[in-house]
Protein backbone atom coordinates (compact mmCIF):
# COMPACT_ATOMS: atom_id res chain seq x y z
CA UNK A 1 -10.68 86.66 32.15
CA UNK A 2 -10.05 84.27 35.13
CA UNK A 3 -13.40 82.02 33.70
CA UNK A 4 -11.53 81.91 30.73
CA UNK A 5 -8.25 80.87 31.95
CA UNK A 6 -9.91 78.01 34.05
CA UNK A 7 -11.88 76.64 30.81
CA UNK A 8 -8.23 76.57 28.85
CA UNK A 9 -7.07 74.61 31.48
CA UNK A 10 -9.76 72.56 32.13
CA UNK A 11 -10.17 71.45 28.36
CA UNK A 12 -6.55 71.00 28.21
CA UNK A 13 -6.67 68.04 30.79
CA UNK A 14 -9.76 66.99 29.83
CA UNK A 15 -7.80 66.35 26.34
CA UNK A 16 -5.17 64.83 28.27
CA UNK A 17 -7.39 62.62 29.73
CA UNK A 18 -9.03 61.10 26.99
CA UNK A 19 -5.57 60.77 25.13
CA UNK A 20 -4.48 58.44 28.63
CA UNK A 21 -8.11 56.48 28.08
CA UNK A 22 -6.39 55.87 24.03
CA UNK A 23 -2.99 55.22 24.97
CA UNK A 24 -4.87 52.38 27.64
CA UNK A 25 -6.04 51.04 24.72
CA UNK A 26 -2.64 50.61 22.22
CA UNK A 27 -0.08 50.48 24.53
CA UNK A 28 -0.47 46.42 25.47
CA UNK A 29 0.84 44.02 27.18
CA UNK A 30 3.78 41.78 25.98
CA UNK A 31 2.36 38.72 24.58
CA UNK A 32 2.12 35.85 27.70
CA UNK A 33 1.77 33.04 25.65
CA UNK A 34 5.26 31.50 25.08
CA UNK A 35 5.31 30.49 21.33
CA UNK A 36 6.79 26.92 20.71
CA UNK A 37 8.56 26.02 17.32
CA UNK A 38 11.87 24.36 16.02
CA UNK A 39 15.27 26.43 16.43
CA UNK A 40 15.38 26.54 12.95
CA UNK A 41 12.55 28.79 12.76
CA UNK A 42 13.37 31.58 14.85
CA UNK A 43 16.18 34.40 13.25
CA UNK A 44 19.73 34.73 14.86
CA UNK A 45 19.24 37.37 17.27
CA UNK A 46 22.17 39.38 18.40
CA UNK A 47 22.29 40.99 21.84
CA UNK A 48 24.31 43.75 22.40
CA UNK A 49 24.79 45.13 26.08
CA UNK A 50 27.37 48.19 26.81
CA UNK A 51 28.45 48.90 29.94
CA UNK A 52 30.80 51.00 31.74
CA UNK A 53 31.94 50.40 35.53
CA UNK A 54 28.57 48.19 36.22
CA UNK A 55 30.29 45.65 38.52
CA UNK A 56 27.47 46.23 41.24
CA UNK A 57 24.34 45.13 39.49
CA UNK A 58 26.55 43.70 35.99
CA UNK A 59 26.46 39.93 36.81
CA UNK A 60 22.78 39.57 37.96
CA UNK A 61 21.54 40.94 34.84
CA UNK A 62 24.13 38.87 32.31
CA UNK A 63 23.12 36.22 34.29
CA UNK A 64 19.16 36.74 32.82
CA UNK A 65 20.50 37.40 29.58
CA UNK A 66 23.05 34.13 28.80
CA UNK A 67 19.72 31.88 30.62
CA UNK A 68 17.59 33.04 28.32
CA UNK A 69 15.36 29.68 26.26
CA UNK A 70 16.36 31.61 22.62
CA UNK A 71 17.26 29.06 20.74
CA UNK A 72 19.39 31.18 18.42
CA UNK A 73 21.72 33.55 20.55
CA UNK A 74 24.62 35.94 19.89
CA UNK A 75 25.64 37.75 22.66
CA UNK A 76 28.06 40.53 22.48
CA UNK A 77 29.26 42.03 25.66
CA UNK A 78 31.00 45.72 25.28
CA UNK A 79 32.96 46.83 28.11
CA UNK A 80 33.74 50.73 27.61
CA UNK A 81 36.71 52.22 29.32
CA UNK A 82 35.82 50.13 32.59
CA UNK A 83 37.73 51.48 35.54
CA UNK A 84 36.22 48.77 37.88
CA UNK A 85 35.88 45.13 37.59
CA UNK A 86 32.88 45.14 34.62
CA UNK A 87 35.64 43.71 32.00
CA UNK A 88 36.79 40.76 34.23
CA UNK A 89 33.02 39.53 35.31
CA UNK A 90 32.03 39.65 31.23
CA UNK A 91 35.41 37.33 30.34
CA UNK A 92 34.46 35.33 32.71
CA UNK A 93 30.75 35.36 32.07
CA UNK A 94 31.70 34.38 28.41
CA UNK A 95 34.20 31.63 29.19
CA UNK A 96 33.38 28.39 27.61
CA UNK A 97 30.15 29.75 25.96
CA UNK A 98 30.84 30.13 21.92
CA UNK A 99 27.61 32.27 21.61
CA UNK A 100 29.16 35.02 23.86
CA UNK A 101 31.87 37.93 23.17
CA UNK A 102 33.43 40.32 24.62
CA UNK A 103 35.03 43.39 23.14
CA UNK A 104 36.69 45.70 25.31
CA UNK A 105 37.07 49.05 24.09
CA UNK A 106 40.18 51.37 25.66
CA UNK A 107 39.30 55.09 23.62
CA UNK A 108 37.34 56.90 23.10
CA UNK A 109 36.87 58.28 19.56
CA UNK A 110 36.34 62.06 19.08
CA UNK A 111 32.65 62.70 18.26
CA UNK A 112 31.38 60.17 20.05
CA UNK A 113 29.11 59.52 23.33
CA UNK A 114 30.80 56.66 25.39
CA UNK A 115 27.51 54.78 25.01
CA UNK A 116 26.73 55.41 21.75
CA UNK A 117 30.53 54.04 20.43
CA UNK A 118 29.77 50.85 22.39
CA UNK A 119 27.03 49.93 20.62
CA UNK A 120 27.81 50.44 17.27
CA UNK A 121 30.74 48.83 18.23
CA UNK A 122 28.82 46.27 19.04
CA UNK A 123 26.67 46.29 16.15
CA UNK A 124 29.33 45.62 13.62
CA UNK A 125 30.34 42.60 15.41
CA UNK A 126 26.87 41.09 15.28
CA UNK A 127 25.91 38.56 12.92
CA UNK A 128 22.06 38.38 13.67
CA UNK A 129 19.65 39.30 11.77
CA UNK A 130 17.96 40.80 14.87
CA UNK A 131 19.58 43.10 17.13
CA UNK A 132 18.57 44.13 20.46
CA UNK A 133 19.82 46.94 22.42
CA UNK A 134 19.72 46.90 25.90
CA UNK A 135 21.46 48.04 28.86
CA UNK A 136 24.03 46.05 31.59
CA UNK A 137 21.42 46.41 34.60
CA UNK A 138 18.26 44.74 32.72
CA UNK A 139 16.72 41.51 34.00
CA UNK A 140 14.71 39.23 31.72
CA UNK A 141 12.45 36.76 32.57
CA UNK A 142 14.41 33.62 30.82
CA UNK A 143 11.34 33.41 28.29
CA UNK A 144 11.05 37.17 27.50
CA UNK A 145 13.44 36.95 23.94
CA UNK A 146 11.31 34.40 22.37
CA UNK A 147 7.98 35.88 23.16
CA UNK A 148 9.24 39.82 21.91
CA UNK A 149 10.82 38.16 18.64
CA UNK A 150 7.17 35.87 18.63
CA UNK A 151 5.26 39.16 19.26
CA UNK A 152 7.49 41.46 16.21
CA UNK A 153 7.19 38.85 13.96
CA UNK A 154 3.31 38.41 14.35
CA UNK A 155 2.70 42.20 14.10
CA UNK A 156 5.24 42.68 11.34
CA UNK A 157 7.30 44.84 13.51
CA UNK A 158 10.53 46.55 12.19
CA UNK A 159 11.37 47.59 15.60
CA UNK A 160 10.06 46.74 19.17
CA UNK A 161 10.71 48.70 22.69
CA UNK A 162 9.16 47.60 25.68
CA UNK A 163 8.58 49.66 29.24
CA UNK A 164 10.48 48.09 31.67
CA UNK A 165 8.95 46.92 35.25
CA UNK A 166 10.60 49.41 37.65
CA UNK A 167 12.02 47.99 41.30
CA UNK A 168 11.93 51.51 43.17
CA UNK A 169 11.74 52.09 46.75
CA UNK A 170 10.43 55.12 48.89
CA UNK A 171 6.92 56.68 48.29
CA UNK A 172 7.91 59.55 46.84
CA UNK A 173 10.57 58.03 44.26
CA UNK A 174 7.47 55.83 43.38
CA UNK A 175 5.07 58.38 42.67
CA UNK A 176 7.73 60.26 40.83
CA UNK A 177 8.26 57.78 38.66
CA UNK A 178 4.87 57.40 38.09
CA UNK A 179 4.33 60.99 37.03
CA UNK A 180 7.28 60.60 34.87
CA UNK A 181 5.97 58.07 33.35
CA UNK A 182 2.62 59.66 32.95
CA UNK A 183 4.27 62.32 31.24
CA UNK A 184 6.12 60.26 28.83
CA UNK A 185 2.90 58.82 27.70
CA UNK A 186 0.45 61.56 27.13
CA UNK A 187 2.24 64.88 27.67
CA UNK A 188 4.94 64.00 25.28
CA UNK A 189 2.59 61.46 23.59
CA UNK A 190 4.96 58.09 22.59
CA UNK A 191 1.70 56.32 22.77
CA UNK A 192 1.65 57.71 19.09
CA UNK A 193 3.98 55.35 18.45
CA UNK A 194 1.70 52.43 18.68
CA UNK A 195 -0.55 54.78 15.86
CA UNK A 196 0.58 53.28 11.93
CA UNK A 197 -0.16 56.92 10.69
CA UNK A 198 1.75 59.11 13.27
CA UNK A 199 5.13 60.08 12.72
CA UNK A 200 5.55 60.39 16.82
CA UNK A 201 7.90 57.22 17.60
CA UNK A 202 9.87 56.05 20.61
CA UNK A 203 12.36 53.60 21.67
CA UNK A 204 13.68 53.08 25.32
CA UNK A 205 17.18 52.41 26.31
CA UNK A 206 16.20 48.58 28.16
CA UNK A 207 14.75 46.94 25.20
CA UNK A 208 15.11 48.36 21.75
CA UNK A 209 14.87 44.99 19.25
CA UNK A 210 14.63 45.82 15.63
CA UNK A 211 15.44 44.48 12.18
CA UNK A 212 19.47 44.67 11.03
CA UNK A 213 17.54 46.02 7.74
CA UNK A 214 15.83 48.60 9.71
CA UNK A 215 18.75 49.62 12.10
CA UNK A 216 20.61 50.33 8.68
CA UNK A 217 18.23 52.12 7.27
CA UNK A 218 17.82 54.53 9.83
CA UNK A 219 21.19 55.07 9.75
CA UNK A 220 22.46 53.09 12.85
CA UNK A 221 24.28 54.74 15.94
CA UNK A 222 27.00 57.09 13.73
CA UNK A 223 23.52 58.82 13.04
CA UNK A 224 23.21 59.32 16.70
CA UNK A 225 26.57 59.43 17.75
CA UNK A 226 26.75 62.70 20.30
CA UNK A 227 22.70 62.12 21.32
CA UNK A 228 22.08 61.17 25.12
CA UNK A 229 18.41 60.31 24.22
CA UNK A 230 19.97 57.61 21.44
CA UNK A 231 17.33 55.62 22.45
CA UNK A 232 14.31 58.37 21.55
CA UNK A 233 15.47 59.54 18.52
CA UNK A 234 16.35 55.82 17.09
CA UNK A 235 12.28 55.32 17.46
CA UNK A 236 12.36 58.60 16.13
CA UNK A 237 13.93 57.60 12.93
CA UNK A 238 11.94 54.45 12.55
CA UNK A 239 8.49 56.35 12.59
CA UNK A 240 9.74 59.27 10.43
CA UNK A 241 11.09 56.79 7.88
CA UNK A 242 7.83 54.80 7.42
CA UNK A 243 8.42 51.79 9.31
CA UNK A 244 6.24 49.46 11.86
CA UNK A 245 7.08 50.43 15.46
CA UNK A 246 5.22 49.17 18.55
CA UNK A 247 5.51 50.47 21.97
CA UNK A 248 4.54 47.11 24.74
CA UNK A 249 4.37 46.95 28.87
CA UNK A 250 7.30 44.29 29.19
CA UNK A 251 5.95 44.01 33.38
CA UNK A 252 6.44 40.65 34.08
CA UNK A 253 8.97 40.24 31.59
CA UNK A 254 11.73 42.35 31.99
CA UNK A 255 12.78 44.53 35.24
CA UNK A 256 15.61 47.20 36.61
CA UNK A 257 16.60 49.40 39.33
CA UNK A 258 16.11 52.68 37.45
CA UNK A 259 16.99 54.63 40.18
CA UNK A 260 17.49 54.42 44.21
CA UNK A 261 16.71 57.75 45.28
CA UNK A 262 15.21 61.04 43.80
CA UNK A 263 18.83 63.34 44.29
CA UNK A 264 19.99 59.72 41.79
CA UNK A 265 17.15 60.16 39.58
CA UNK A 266 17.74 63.75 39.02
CA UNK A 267 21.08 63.27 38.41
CA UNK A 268 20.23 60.42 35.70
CA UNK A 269 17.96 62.58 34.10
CA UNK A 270 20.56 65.72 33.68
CA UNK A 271 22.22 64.03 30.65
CA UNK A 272 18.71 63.73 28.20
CA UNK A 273 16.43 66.13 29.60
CA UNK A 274 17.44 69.05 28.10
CA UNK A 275 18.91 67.42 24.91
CA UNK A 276 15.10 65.72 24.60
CA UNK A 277 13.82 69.70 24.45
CA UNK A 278 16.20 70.28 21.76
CA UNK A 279 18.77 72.19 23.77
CA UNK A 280 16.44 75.10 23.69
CA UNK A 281 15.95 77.24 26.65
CA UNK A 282 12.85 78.81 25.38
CA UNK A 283 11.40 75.79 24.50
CA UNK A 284 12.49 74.28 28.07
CA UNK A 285 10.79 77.63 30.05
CA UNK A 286 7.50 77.18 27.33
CA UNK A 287 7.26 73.43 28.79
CA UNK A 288 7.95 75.05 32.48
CA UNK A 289 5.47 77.44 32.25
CA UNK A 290 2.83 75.06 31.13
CA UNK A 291 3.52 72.92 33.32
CA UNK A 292 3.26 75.22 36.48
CA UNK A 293 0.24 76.65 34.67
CA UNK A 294 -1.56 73.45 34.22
CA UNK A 295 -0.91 70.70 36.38
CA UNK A 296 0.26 72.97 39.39
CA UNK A 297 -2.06 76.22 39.14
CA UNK A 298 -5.56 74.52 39.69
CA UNK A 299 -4.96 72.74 42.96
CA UNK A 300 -4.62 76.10 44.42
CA UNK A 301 -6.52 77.93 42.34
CA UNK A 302 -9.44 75.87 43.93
CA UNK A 303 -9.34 77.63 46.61
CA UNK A 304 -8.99 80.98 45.70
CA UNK A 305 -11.30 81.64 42.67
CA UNK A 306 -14.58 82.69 42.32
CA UNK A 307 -16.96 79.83 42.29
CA UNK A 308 -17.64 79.21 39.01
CA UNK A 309 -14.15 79.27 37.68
CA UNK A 310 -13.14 77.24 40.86
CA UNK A 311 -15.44 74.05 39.86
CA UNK A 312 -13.50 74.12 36.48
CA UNK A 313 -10.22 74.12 38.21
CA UNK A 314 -11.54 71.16 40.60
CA UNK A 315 -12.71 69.65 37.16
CA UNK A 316 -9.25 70.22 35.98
CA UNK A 317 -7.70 68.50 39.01
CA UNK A 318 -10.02 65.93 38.64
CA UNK A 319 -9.14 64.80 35.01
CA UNK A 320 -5.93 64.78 35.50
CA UNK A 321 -5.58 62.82 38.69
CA UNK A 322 -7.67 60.04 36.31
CA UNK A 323 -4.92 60.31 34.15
CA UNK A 324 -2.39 59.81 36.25
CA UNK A 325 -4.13 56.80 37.20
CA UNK A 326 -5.50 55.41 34.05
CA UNK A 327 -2.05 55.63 32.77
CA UNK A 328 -0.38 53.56 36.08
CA UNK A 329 -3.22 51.42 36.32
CA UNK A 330 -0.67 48.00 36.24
CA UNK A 331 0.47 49.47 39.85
CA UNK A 332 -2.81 48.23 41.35
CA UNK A 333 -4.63 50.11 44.53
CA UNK A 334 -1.19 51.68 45.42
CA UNK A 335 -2.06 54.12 42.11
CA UNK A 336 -4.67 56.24 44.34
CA UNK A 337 -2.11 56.45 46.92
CA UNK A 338 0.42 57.58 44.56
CA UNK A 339 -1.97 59.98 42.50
CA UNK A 340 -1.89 62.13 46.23
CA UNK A 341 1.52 63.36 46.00
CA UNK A 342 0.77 64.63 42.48
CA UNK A 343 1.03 68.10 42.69
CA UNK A 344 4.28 68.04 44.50
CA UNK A 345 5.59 65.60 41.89
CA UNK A 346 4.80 68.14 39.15
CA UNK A 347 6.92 70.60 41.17
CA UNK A 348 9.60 68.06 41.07
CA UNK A 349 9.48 67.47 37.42
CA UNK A 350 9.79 71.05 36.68
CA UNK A 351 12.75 71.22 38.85
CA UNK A 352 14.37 68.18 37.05
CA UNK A 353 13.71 70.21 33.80
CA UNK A 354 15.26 73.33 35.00
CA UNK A 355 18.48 71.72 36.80
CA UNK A 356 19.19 69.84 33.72
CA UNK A 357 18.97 72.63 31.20
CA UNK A 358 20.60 74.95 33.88
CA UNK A 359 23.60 72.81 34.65
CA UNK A 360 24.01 72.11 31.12
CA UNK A 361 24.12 76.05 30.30
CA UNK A 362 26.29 77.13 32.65
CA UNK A 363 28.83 74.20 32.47
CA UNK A 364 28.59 74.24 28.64
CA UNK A 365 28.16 70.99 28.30
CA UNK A 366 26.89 67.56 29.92
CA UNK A 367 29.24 64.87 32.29
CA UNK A 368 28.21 61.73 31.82
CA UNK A 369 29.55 58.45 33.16
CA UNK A 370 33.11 60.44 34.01
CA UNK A 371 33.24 62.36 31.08
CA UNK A 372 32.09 65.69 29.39
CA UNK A 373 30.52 66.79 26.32
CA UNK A 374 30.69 69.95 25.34
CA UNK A 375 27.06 71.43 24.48
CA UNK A 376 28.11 73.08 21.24
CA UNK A 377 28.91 69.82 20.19
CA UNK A 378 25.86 67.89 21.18
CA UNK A 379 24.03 70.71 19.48
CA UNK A 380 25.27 70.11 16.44
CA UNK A 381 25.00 66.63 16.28
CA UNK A 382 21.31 67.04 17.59
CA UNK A 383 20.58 69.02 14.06
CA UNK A 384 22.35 66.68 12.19
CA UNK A 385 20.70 63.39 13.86
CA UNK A 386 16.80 64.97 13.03
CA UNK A 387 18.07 65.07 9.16
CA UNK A 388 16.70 62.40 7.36
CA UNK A 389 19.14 62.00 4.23
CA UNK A 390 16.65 61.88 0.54
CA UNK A 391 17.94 58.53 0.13
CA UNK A 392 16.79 57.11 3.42
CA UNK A 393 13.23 58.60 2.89
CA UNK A 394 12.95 56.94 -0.44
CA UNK A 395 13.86 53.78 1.37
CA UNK A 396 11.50 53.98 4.33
């Protein structure tokens, strides 16, 4: 019985494994080449960045946005329900500069996330034929537009997300992260995304550009009005509707401060964590379980099996340590140091899991950026947001 628990576990990661070895080889690089052409051949593309109470780290990253070399800019700057100074450093960010505007919105509308409102608010403003979502603490390299809408337009791309390049300090906030991000790319699989045939797609909240034609179709942000993981289920849409999606590495390119410390990080996460399981509790325990089972289990189990099952748990260990590495491989060396701490970071992923789905439960809803949202609510709009409508299908 214990032989044939290890060899579950031990195929499982050996899976995993080769699945980080695929996703090394589709999830690329951003394109370093910087295109060259005439203004006139490059689309209007129409920037929208929400933000509420981002004075602190607000005019740095506008500041990479209005010096970008994109020849044909819109920029649309939406300041929701600011209590600080975020609405004065966008009007004066925008003065003089035609290409810029600022809406400032003062309610917010019943059935909507803060965030979400802002951007479709945002949206219908825009005259570009492109839109890109991002958020109000992104830099860009000043050459990063023109080689993303280079890079779509080559790959026929209807929509485009790129992983940021994370500034993060303290060893175990970076090998957090790094699990995290391990996790996002095999356990949960959005490598699929770079995969014509899968119906697995993604989109992240710093850099979602895509097609007006295929924002519409999808059916923008009043499809995703009440979801905190807008950004995952508007890749979502795109894949399940039949349309070219690419996942990229934007290092280099485009950078943030996700997060300062792990007690910020876990409180970041407690908006989408839960709603990105579906708001289930038994589907939150199944992932907790697995997760202590799998990548927790076998680096004690090591130690206290019989010998034959313990080499499979040491192979387990093993392949998913490479993982962990294969998939942060653009962090140099410092991976191997990193990979150390894994076990422990597993811990701390399942406790990120729990608290989110716990707090959410027994407050009966989510806070987010000063205000609540009730969880029957967000429910609801999470089973209406999965429904693709017939018509939208036939489209795709």
């Amino acid at each position: 019985m214990r032989f044939g628990i290890a060899m579950m576990i031990f195929v499982a990661s050996v899976i995993k494994l080769l699945e980080a070895l695929r996703a090394w080889r589709l999830v690329r690089p951003l394109s370093g080449e910087v295109p060259s052409g005439a203004a006139s051949g490059y689309p209007m593309l129409s920037v929208i960045v929400p933000a509420r109470d981002e004075e602190r780290k607000l005019e740095g990253a506008l500041r990479t946005v209005l010096g970008q070399d994109y020849p044909n800019l819109e920029v649309i700057l939406v300041d929701d329900r600011s209590t600080d100074a975020t609405g004065h450093i966008m009007e004066r960010l925008a003065a003089g500069r035609e290409n810029v505007a600022v809406i400032h919105i003062e309610d917010l509308p019943e059935g909507w996330l803060g965030k979400n409102h802002a951007i479709h608010t945002g949206v219908q403003r825009a005259r570009g034929d492109l839109l890109l979502l991002t958020d109000a603490d992104i830099r860009f390299h000043p050459t990063t537009f023109r080689r993303a809408v280079a890079h779509a337009g080559t790959r026929g791309l209807d929509h485009l997300t790129l992983i940021p390049e994370l500034r993060l300090s303290g060893y175990w906030l970076r090998s957090f992260v790094a699990f995290f991000y391990t996790a996002f790319l095999v356990l949960r699989g959005y490598y699929k995304a770079n995969v014509p045939s899968s119906k697995t797609g993604v989109g992240i909240g710093a850099f979602n550009l895509i097609g007006r034609g295929a924002y519409q179709k999808t059916g923008g942000y009043e499809a995703l009005a009440n979801r905190p993981d807008d950004d995952l289920t508007l890749g979502d849409r795109v894949k399940k509707l039949g349309m070219r999606q690419e996942l990229a590495l934007g290092h280099g390119f485009i950078e943030v401060e996700w997060y300062s410390s792990l007690s910020e990080l876990f409180q970041g996460v407690e908006k989408n964590a839960f709603a990105a399981l579906d708001y289930s509790l038994p589907r939150t325990f199944g992932w907790i379980a697995t997760a202590l089972a799998v990548m927790v289990w076998p680096f004690v189990a090591i130690f206290v099996s019989p010998r034959r099952a313990a080499a499979l748990y040491l192979g387990a260990v093993s392949a998913q340590i490479t993982t962990f590495v294969v998939c942060n491989r653009f962090l140099g060396w410092r991976v191997i140091f990193h990979a150390l701490g894994y076990p422990v970071c597993a811990l701390l992923f399942i406790y990120a899991l729990a608290r989110s789905s716990l707090l959410a439960v027994a407050r009966g809803g989510v806070y987010w950026r000063g205000t609540f949202y009730q969880l029957s609510l967000l429910k609801s709009s999470q089973k209406q947001s999965v429904r693709l409508p017939s018509k939208e299908r036939k489209e795709g």
